[in-house]
C-alpha atoms as a PDB file:
ATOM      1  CA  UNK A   1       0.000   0.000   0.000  1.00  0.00           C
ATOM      2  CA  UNK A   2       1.087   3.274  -1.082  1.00  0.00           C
ATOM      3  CA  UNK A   3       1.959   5.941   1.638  1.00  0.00           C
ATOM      4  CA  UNK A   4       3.143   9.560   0.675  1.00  0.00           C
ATOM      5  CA  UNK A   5       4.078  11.999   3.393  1.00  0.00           C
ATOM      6  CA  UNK A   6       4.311  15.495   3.000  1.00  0.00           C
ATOM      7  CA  UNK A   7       3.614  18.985   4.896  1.00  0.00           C
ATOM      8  CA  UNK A   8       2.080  22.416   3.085  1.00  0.00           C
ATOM      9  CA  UNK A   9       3.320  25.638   3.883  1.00  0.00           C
ATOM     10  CA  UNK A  10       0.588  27.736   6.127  1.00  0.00           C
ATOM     11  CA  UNK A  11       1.331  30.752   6.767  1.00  0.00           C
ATOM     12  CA  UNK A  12       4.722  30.763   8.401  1.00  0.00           C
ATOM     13  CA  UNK A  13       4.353  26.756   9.612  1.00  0.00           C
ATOM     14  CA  UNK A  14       4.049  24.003   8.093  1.00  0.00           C
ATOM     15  CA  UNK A  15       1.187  21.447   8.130  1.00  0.00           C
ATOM     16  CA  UNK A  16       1.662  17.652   7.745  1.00  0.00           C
ATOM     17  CA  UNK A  17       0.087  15.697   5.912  1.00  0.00           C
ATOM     18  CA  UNK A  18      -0.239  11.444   5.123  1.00  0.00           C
ATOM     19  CA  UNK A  19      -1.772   9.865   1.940  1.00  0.00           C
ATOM     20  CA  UNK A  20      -2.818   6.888   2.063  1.00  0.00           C
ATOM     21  CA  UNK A  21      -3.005   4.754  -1.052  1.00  0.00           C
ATOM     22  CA  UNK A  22      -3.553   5.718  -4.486  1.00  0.00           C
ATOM     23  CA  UNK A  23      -6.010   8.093  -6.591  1.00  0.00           C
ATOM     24  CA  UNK A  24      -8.750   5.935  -8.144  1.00  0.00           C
ATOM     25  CA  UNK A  25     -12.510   6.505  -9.699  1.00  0.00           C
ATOM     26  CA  UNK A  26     -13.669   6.564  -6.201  1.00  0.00           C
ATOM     27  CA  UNK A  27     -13.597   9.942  -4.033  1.00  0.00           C
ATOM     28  CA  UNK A  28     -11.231  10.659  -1.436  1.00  0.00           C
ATOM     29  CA  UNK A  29     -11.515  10.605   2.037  1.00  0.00           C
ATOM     30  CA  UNK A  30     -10.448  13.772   4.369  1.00  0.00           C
ATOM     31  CA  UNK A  31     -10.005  12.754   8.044  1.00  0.00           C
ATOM     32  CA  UNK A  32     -10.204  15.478  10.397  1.00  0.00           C
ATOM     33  CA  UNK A  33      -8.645  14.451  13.889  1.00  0.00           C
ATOM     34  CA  UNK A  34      -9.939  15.389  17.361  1.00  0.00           C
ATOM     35  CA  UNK A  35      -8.523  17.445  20.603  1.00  0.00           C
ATOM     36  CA  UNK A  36      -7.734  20.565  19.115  1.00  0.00           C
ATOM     37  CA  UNK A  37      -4.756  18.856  20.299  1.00  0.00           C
ATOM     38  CA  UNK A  38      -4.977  15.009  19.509  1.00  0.00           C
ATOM     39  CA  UNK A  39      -2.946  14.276  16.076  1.00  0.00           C
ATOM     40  CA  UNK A  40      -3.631  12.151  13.200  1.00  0.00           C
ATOM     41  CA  UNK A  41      -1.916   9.211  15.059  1.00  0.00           C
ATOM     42  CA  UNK A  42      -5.453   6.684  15.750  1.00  0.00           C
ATOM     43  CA  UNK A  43      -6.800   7.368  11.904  1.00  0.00           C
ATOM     44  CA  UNK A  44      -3.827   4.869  11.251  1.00  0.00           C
ATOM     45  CA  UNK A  45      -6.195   2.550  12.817  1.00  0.00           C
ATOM     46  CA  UNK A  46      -8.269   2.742   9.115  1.00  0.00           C
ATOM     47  CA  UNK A  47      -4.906   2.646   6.989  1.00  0.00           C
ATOM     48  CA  UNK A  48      -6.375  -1.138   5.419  1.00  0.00           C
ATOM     49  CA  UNK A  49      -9.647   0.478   4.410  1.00  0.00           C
ATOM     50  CA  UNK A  50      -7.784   2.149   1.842  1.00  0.00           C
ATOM     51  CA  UNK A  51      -7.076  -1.116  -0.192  1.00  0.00           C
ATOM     52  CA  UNK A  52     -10.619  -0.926  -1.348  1.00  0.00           C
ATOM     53  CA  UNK A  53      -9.400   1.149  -3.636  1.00  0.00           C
ATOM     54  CA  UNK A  54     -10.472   4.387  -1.648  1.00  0.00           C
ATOM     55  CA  UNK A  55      -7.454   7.315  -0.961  1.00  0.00           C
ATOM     56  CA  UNK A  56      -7.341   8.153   2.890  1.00  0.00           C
ATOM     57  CA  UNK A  57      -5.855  11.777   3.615  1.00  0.00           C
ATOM     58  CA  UNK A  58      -4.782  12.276   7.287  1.00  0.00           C
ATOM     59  CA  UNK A  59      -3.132  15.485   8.553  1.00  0.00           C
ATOM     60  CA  UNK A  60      -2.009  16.978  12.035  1.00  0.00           C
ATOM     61  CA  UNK A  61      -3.748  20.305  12.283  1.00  0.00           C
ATOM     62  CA  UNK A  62      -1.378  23.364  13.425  1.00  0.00           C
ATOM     63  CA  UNK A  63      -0.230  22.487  16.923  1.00  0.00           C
ATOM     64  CA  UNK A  64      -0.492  18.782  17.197  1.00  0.00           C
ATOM     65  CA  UNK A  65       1.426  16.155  15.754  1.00  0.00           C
ATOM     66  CA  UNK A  66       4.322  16.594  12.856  1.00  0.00           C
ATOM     67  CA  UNK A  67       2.967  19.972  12.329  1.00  0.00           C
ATOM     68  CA  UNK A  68       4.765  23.481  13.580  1.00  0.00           C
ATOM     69  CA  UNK A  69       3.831  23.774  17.372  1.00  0.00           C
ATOM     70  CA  UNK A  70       3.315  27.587  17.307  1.00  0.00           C
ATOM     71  CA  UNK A  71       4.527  29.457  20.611  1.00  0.00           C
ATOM     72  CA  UNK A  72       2.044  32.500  19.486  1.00  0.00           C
ATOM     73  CA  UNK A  73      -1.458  31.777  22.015  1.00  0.00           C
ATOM     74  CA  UNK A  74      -3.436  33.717  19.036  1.00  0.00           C
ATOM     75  CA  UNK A  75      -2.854  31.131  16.502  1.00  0.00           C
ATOM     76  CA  UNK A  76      -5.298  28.705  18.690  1.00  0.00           C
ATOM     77  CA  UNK A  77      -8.207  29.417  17.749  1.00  0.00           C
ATOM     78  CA  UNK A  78     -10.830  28.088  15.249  1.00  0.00           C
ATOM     79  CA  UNK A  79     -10.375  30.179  12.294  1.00  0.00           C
ATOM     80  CA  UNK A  80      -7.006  29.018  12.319  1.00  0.00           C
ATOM     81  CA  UNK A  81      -7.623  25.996  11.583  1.00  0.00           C
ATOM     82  CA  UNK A  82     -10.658  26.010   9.509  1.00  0.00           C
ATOM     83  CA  UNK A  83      -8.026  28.171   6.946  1.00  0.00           C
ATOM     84  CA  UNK A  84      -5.848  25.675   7.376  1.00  0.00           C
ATOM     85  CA  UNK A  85      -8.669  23.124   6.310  1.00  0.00           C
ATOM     86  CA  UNK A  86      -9.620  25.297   3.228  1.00  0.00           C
ATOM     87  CA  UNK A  87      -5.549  25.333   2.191  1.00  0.00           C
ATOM     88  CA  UNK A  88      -5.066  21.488   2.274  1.00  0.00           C
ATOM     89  CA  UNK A  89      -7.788  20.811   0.216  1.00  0.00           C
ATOM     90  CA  UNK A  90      -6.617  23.676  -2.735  1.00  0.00           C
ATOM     91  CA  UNK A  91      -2.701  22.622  -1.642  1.00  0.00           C
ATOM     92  CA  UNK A  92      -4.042  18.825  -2.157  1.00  0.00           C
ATOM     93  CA  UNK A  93      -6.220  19.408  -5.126  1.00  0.00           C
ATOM     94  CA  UNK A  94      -9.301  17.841  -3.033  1.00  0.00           C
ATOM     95  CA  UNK A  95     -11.885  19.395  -5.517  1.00  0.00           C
ATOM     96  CA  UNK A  96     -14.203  16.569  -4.311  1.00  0.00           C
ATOM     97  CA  UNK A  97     -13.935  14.627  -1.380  1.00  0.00           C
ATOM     98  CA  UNK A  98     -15.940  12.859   1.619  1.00  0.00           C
ATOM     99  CA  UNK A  99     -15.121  14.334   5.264  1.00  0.00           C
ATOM    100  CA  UNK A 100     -15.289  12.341   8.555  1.00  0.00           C
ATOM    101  CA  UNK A 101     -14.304  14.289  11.465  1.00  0.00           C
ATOM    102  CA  UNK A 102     -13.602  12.634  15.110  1.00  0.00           C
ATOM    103  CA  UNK A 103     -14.988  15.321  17.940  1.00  0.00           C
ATOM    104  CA  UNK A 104     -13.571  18.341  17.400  1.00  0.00           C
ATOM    105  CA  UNK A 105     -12.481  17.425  14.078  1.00  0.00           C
ATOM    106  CA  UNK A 106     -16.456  17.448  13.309  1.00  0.00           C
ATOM    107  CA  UNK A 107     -16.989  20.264  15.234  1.00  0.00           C
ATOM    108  CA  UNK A 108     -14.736  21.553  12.899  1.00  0.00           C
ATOM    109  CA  UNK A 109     -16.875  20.048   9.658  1.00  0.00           C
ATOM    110  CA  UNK A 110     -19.670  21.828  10.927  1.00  0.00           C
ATOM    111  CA  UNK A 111     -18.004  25.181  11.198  1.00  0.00           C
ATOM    112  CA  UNK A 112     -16.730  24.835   7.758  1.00  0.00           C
ATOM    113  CA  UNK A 113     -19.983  23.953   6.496  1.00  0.00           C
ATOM    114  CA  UNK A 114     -21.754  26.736   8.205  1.00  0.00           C
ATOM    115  CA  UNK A 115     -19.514  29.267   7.413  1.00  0.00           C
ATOM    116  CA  UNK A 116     -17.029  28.838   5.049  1.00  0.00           C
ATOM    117  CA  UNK A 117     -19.561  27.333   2.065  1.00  0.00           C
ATOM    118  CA  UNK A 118     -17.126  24.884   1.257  1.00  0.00           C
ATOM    119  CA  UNK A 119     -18.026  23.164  -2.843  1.00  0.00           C
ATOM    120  CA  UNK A 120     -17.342  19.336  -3.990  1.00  0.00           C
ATOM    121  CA  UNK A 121     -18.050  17.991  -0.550  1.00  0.00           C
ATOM    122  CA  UNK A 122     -19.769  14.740  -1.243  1.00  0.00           C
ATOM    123  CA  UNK A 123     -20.536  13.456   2.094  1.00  0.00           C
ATOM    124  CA  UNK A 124     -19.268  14.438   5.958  1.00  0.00           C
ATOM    125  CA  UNK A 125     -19.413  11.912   8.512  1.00  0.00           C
ATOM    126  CA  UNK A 126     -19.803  13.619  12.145  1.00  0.00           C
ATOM    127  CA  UNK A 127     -18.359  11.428  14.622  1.00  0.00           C
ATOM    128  CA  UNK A 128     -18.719  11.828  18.478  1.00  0.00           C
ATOM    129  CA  UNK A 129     -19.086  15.722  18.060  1.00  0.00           C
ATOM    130  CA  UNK A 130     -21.145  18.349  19.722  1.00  0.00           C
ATOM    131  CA  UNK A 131     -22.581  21.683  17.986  1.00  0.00           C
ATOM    132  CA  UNK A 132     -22.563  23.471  21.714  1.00  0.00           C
ATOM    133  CA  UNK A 133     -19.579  23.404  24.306  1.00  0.00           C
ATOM    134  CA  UNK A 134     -22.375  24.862  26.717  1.00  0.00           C
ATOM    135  CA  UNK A 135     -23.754  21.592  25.889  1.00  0.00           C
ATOM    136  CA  UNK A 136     -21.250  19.336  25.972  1.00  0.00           C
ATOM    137  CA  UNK A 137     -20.236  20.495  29.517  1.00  0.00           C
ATOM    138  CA  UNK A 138     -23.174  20.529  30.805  1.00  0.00           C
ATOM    139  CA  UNK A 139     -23.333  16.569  29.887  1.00  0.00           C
ATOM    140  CA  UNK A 140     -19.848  16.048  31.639  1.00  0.00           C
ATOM    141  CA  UNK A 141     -21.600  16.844  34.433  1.00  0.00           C
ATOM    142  CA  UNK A 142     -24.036  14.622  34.053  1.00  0.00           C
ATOM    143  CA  UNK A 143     -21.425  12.119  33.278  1.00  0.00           C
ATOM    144  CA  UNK A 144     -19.167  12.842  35.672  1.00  0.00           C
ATOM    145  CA  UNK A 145     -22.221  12.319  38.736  1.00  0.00           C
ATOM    146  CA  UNK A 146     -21.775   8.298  37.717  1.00  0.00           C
ATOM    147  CA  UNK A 147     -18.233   8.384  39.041  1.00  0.00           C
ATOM    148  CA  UNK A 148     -17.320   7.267  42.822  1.00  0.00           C
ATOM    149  CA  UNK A 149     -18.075   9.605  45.815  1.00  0.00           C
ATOM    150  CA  UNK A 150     -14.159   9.845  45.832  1.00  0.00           C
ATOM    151  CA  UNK A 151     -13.604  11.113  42.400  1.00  0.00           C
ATOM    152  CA  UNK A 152     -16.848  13.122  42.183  1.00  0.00           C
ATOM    153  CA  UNK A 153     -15.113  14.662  45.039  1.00  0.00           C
ATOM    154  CA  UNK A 154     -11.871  15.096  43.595  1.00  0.00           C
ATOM    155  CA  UNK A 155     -12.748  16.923  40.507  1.00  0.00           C
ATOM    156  CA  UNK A 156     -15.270  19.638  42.098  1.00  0.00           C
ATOM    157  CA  UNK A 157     -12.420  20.438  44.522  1.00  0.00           C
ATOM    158  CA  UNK A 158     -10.071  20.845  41.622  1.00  0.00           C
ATOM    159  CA  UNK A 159     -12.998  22.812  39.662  1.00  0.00           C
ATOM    160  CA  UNK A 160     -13.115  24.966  42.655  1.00  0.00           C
ATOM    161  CA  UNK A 161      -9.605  25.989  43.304  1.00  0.00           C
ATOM    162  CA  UNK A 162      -8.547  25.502  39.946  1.00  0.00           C
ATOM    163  CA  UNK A 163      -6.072  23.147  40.537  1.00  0.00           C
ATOM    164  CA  UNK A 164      -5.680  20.383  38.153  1.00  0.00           C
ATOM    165  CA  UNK A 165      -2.378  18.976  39.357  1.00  0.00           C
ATOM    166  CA  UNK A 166      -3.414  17.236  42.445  1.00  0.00           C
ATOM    167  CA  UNK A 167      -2.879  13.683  42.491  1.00  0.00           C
ATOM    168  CA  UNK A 168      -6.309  12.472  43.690  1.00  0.00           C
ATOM    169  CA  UNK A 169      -7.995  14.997  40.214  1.00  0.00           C
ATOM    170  CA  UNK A 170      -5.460  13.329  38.153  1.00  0.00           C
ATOM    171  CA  UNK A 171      -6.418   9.739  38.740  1.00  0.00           C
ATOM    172  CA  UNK A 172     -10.273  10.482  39.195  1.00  0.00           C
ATOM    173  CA  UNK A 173      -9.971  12.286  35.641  1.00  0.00           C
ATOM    174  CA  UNK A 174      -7.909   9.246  33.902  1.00  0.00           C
ATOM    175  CA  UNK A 175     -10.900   6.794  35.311  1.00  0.00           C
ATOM    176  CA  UNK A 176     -13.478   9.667  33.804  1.00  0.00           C
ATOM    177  CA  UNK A 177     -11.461   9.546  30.412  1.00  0.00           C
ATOM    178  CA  UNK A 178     -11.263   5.452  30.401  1.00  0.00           C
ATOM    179  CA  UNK A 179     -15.197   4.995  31.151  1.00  0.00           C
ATOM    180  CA  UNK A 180     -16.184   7.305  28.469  1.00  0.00           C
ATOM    181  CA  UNK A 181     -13.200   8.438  26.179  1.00  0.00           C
ATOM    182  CA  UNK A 182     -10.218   5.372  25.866  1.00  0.00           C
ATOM    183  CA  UNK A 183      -8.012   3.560  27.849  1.00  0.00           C
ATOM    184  CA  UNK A 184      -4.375   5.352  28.940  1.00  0.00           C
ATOM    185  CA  UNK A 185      -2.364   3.463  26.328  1.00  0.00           C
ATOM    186  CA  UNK A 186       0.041   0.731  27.543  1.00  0.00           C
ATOM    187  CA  UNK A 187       2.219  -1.370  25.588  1.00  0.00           C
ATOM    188  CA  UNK A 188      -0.563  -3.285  24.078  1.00  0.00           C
ATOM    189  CA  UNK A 189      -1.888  -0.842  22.521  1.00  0.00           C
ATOM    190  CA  UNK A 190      -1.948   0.120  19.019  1.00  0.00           C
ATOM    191  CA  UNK A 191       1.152   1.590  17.698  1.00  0.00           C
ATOM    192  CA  UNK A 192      -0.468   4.408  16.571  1.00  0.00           C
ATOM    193  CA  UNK A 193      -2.091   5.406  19.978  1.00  0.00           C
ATOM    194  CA  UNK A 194       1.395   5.264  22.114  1.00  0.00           C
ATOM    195  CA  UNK A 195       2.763   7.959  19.676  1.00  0.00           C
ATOM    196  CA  UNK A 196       2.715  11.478  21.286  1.00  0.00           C
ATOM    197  CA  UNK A 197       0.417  14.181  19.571  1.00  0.00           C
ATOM    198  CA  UNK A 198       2.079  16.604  21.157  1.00  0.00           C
ATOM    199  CA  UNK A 199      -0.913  19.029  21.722  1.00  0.00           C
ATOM    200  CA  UNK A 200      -0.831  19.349  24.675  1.00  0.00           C
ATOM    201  CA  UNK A 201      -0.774  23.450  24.614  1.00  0.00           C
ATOM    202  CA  UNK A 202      -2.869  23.196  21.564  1.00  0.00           C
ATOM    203  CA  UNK A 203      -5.634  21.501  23.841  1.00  0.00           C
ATOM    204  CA  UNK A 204      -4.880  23.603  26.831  1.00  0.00           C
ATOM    205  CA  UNK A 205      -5.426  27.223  25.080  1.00  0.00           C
ATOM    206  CA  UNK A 206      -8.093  26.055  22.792  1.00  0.00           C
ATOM    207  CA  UNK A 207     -10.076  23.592  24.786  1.00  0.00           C
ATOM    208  CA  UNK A 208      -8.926  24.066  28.511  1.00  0.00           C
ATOM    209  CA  UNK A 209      -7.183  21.912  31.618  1.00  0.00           C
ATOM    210  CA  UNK A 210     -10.351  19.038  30.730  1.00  0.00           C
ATOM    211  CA  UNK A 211     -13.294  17.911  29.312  1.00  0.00           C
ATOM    212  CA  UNK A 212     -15.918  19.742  31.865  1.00  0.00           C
ATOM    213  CA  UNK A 213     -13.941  22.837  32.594  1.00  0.00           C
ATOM    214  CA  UNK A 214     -14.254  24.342  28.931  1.00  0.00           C
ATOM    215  CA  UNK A 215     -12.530  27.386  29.512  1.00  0.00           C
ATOM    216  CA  UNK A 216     -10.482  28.284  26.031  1.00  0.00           C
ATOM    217  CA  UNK A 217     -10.868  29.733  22.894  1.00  0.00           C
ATOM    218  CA  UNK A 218     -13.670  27.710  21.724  1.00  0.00           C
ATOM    219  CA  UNK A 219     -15.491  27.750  24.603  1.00  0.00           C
ATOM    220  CA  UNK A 220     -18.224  29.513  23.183  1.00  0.00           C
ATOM    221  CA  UNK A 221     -18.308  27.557  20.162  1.00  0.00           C
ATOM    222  CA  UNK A 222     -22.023  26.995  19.551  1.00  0.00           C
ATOM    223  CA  UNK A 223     -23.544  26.247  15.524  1.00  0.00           C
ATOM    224  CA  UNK A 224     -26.353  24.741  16.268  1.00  0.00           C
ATOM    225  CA  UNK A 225     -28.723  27.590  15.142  1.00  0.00           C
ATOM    226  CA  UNK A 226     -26.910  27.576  11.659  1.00  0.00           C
ATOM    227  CA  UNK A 227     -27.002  23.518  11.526  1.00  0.00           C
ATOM    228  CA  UNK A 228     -30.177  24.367   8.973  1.00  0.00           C
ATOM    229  CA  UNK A 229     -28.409  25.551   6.493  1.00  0.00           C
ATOM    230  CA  UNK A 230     -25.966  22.527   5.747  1.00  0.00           C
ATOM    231  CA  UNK A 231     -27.142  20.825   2.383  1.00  0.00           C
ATOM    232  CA  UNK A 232     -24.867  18.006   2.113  1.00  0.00           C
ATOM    233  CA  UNK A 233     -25.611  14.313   3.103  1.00  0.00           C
ATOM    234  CA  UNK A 234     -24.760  13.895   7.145  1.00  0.00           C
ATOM    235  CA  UNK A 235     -24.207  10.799   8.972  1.00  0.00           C
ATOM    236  CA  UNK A 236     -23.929  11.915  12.795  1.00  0.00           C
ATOM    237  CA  UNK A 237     -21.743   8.506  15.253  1.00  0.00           C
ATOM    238  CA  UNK A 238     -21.871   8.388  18.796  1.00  0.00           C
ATOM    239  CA  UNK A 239     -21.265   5.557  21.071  1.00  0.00           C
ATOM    240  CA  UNK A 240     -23.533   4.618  23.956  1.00  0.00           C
ATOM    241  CA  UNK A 241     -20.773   5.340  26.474  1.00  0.00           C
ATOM    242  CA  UNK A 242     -19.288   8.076  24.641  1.00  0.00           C
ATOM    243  CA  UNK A 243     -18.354  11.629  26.422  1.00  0.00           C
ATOM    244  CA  UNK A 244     -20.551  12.618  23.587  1.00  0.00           C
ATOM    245  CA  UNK A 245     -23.909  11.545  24.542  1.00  0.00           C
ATOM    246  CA  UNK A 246     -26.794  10.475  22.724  1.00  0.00           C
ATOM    247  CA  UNK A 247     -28.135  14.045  23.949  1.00  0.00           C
ATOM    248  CA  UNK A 248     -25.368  15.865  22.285  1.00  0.00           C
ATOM    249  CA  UNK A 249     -25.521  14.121  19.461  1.00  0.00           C
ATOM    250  CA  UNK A 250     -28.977  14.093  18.737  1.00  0.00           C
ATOM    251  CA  UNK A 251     -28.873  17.881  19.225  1.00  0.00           C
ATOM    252  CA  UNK A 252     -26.880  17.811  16.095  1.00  0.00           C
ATOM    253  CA  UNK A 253     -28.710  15.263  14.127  1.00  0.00           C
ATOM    254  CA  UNK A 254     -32.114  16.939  14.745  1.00  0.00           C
ATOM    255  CA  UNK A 255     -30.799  20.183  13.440  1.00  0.00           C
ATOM    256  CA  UNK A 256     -29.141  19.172  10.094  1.00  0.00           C
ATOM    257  CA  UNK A 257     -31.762  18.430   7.528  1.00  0.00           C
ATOM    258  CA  UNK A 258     -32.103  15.202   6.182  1.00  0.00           C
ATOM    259  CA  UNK A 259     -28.984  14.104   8.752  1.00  0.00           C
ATOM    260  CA  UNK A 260     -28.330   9.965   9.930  1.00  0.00           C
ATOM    261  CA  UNK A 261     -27.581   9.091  12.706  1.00  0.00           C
ATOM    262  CA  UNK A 262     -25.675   5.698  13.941  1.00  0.00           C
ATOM    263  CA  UNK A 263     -25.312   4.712  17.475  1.00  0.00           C
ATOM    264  CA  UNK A 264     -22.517   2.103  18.373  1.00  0.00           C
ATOM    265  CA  UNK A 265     -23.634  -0.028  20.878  1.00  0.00           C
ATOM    266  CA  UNK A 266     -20.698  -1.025  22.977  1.00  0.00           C
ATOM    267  CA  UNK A 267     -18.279   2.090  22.248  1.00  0.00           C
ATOM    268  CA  UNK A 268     -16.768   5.106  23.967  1.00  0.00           C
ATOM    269  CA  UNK A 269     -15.981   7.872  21.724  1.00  0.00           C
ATOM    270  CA  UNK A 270     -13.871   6.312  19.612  1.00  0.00           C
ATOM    271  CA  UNK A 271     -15.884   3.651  18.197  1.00  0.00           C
ATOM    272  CA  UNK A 272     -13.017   3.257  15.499  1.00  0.00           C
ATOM    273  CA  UNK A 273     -11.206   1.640  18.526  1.00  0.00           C
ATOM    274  CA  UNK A 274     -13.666   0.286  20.634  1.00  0.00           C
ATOM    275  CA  UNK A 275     -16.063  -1.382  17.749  1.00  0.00           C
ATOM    276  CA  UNK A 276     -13.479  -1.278  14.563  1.00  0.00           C
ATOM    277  CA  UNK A 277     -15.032  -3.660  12.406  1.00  0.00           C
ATOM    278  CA  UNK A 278     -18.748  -1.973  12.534  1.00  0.00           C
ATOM    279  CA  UNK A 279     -17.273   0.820  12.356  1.00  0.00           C
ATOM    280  CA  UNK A 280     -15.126   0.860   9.176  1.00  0.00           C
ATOM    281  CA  UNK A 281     -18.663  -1.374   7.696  1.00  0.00           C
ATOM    282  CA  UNK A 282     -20.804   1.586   8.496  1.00  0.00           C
ATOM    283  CA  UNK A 283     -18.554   3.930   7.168  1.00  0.00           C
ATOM    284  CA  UNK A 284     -18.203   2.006   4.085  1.00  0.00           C
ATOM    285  CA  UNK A 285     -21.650   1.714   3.359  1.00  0.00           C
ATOM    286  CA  UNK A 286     -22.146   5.538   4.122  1.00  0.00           C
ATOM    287  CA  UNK A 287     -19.302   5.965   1.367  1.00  0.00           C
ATOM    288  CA  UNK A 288     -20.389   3.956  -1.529  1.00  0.00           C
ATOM    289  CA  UNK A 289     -24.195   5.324  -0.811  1.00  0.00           C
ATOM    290  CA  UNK A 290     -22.803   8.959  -1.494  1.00  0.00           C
ATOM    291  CA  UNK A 291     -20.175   9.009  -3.933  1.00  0.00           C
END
């Protein structure tokens, strides 16, 4: 299988970028990663999906990954990287292409969609993303209530002081992340998911110190009243036990006309790791419905 590596000059970085097999009759596919600060690194986990003859395009968005980690704070924000977005695709020559994008990598899509009015975009697969943070947090919450008296405990006492580094937040927060995000990787993990993404000031500008305690730049990211105007075929993913919830993501689905939504069963919010094989079978199907 063919693999070309590459990175496009944006403005005074650079962008990487990872092709995965070879151009055929059938349209790309554009894979928008997660965080902002997560990397490319767990779409490897779909690398033999692209010997059906389909091209798989990965990048790390500006401040993750093998891309320039910017020292400049004002470069973390979302118009940054929905630019960046519009210059792969003319850098790539992506005049048509599918999109899937894992959590903020759809919240992402949507923004693009909403405001950018993006042509040749066949399809756009929204996986595990929410179209309100005010949302999403509010659902932490929720999620977080499930937890033990001890960690419940933990993370409003780091909420309230503001304190993430305390031992007791820490390991409460990991347990939070493994019931409803992924496991810490360990040496059995996929390769892939043991690689840094080196994001880590890309996730804490942007996003904030966690999941519930959305206090950066898109913190007030909220699309949901211009959902409506999206006119391209939507699937919307979620897992059961996913940190996005079937609330969150049915607050997208019911506001994108015409949108589908699949649940997976027996996944957090990666269902490409948690349920792989329904996974790359439901994308597939999505795929060859829309091209």
């Amino acid at each position: 299988m063919k693999i070309e590596e590459g990175y496009m000059p944006f403005r005074d970085y650079k962008t990487y970028y990872r092709i995965v097999g070879e151009p055929s009759d059938k349209t790309p596919l554009l894979l928008l990663h997660g965080g902002p600060g997560s990397s490319h690194n767990y779409f490897e986990l779909m690398d033999d999906y692209a010997n059906t003859g389909r091209q798989l395009i990965m990048y790390d968005q500006v401040g993750c990954g093998k891309s320039s980690l910017p020292e400049d704070e004002s470069v973390y924000v979302k118009e940054t990287w929905a630019e960046e977005l519009i210059a792969l695709r003319e850098y790539l020559h992506l005049d048509q292409v599918h999109m899937l994008g894992q959590s903020w990598g759809g919240m992402l899509e949507m923004l693009y969609l909403t405001s950018y009015n993006p042509k040749g975009i066949k399809s756009v697969m929204i996986d595990g993303s929410p179209a309100s943070i005010k949302l999403w947090t509010q659902e932490q919450q929720r999620l977080i209530s499930y937890l033990s008296y001890e960690d419940r405990t933990a993370i409003a006492e780091a909420k309230r002081t503001g304190d993430f580094t305390n031992p007791k937040y820490l390991a409460a927060n990991d347990r939070y992340m493994e019931r409803y995000c992924w496991d810490d990787p360990d040496e059995n993990s996929p390769e892939p998911l043991r690689r840094e993404t080196n994001g880590a000031r890309a996730s804490l500008i942007a996003e904030g110190p966690n999941e519930f305690t959305e206090n950066g730049t898109i913190s007030d990211f909220d699309v949901t009243d211009q959902l409506k105007n999206i006119d391209v075929p939507v699937l919307v993913t979620s897992g059961t036990d996913d940190l996005c919830t079937p609330l969150v993501a049915k607050s997208v689905y019911d506001n994108i006309p015409g949108a589908k939504w699949h649940l997976f069963a027996n996944s957090r919010h990666l269902a490409l790791l948690d349920q792989h094989d329904e996974f790359i079978s439901v994308l597939d199907n999505w795929l060859k419905e829309n091209d």
